[in-house]
Structures are given as C-alpha cells and as structure tokens.
N, C-alpha and C. Protein backbone atom coordinates (compact mmCIF):
# COMPACT_ATOMS: atom_id res chain seq x y z
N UNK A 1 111.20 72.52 -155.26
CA UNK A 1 112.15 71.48 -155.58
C UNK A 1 111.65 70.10 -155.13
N UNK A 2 110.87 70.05 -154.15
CA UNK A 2 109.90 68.74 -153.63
C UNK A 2 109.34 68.24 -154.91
N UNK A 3 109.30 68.98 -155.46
CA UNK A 3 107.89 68.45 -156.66
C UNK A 3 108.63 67.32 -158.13
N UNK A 4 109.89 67.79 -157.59
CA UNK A 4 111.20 67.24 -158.39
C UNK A 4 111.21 65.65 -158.09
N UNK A 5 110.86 65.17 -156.85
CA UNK A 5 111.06 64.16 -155.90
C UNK A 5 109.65 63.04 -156.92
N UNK A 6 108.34 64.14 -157.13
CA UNK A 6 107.46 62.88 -157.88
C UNK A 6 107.65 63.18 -159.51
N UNK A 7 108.31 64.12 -160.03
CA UNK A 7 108.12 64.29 -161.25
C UNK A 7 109.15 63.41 -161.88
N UNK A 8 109.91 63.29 -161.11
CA UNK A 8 111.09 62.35 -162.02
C UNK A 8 110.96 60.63 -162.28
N UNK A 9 110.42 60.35 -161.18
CA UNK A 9 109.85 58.70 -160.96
C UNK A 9 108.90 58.75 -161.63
N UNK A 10 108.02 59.94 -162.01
CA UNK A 10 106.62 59.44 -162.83
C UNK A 10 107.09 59.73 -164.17
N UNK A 11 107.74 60.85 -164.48
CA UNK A 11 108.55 60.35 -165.48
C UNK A 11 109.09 59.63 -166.58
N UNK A 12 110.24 58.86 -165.52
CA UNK A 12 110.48 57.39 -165.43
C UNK A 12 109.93 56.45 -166.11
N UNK A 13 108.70 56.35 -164.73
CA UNK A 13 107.91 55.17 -165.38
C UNK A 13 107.21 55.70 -166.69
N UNK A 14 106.25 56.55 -167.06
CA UNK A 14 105.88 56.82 -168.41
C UNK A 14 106.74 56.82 -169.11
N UNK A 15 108.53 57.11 -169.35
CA UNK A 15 109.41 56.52 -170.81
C UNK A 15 109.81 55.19 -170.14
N UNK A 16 109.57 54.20 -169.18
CA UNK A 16 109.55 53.06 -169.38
C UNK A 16 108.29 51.84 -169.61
N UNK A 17 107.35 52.45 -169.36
CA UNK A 17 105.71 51.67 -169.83
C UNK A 17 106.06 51.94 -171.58
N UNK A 18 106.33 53.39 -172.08
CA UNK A 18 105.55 53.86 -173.22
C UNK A 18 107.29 52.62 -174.01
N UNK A 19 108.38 52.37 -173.83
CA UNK A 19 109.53 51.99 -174.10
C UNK A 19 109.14 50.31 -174.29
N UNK A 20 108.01 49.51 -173.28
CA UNK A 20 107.69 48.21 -172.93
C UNK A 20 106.83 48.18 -174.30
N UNK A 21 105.91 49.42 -174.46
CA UNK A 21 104.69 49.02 -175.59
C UNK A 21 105.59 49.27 -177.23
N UNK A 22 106.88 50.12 -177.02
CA UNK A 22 107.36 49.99 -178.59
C UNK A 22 107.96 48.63 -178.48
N UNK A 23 108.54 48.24 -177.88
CA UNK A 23 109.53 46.79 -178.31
C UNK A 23 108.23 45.80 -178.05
N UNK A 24 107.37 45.88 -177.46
CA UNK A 24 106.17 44.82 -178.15
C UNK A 24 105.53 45.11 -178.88
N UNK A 25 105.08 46.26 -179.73
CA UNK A 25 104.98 46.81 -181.31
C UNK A 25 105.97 45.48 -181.96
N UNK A 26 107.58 46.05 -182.02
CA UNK A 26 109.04 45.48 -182.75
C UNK A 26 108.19 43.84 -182.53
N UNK A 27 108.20 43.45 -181.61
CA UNK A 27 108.58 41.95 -181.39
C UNK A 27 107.23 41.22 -182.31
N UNK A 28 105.93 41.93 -181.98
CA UNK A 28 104.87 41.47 -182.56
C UNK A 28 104.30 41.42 -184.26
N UNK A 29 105.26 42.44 -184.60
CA UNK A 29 105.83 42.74 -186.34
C UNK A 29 104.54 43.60 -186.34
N UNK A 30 104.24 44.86 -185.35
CA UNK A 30 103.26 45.35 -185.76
C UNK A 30 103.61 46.93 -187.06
N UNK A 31 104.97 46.78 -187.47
CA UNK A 31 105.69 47.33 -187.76
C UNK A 31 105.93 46.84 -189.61
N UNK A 32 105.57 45.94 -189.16
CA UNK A 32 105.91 45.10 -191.05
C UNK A 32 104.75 45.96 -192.20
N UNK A 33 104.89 45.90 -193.60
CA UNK A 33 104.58 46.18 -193.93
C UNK A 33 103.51 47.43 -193.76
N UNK A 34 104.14 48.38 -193.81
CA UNK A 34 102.77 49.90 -193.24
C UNK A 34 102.24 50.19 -194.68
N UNK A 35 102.70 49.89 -195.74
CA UNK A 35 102.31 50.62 -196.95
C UNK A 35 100.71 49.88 -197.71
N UNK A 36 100.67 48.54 -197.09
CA UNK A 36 99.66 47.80 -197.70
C UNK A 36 98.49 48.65 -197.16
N UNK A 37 98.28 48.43 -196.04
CA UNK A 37 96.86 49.25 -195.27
C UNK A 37 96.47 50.23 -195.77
N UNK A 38 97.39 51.65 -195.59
CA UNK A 38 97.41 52.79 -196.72
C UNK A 38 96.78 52.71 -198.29
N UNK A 39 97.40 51.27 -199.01
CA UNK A 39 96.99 51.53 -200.21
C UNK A 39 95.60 50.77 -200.42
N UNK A 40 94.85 49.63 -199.07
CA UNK A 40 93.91 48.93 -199.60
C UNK A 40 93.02 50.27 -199.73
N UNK A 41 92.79 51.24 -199.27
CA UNK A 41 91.55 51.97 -199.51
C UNK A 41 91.84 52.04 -201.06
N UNK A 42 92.68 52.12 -202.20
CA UNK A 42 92.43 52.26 -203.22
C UNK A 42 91.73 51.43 -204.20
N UNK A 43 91.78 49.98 -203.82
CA UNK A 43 91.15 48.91 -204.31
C UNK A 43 90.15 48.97 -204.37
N UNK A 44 88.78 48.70 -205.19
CA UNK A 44 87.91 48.87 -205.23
C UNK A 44 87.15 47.14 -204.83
N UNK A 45 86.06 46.98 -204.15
CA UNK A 45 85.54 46.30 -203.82
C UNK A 45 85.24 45.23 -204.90
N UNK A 46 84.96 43.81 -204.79
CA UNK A 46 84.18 43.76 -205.85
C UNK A 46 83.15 44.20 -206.58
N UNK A 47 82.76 44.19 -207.84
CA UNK A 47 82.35 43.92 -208.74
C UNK A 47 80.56 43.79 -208.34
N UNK A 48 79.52 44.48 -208.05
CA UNK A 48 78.28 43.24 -208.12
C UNK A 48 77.69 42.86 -209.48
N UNK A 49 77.18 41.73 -209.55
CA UNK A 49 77.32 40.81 -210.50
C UNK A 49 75.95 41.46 -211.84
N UNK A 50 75.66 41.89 -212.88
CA UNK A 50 75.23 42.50 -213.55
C UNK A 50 73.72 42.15 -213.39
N UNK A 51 73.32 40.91 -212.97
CA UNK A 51 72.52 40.08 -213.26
C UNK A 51 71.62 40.65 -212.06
N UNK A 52 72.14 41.45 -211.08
CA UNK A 52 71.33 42.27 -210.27
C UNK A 52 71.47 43.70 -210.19
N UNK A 53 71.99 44.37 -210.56
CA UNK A 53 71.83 45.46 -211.07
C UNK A 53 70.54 45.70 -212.09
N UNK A 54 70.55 45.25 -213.27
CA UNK A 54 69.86 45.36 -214.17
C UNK A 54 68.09 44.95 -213.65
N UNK A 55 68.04 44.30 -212.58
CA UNK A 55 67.10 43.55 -212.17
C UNK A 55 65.46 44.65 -211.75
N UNK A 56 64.06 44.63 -212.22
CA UNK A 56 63.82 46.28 -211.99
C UNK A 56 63.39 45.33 -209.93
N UNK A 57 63.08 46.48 -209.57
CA UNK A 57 62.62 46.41 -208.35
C UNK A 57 61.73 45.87 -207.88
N UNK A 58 60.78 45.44 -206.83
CA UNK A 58 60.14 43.98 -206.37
C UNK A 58 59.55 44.98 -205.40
N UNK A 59 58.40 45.02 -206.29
CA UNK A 59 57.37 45.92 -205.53
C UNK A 59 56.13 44.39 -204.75
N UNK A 60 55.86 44.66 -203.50
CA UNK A 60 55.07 44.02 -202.65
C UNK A 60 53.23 45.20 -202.71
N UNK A 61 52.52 44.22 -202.82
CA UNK A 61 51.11 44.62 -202.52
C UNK A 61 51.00 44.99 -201.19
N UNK A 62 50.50 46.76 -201.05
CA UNK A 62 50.27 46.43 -199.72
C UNK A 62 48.46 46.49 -199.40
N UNK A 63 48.43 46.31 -198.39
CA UNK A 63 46.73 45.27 -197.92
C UNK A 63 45.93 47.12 -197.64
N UNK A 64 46.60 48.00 -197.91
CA UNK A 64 45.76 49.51 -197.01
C UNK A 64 44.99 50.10 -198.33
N UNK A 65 45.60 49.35 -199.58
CA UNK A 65 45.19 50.17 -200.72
C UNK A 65 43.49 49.23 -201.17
C-alpha cells in the first residue's frame, strides 16, 4: 500500500504534463486543418520541363583511355 503513496503523485503529474501539452496543441492551432497533410502526398510534384528529359546524356572524356 506504500507504493500507493508514489504511484498516485506520479500519476498526477503525467495526466497533468501530458493535459499542459494538449491545450498547447488547442492554443497553437496544431489541430487545424489535419486533412491537407494527409492529402499532399497525392499531389504530384512538378512537372520537369521536357526540354531536359529529351536531352541525350553528356558523356565526359576520360584521360585512362
């Protein structure tokens, strides 16, 4: 039953630290919009521009041959 004496204050404090970090979540609007984040992975990046794609490759001389 001693053990009652630290389990309840520690407790405590862990649903009042973890209680401090949701209402500064609330206050900081880390809470606003959740659906955007989720959907940017669907967006696709731009575009690269055709004019390098199509381009052939850039071969360098090397000095061993």
């Amino acid at each position: 039953m001693k053990i009652l004496l630290i389990l309840i204050p520690v407790a405590l404090l862990i649903i009042t630290i973890a209680g401090c970090f949701f209402f500064w979540a609330i206050r900081t609007k880390q809470f606003e919009d959740l659906d955007r984040q989720g959907a940017n992975i669907l967006f696709d990046d731009d575009p690269t521009p055709a004019s390098k794609i199509n381009q052939p490759p850039i071969v360098t001389a090397n000095s061993d041959e």
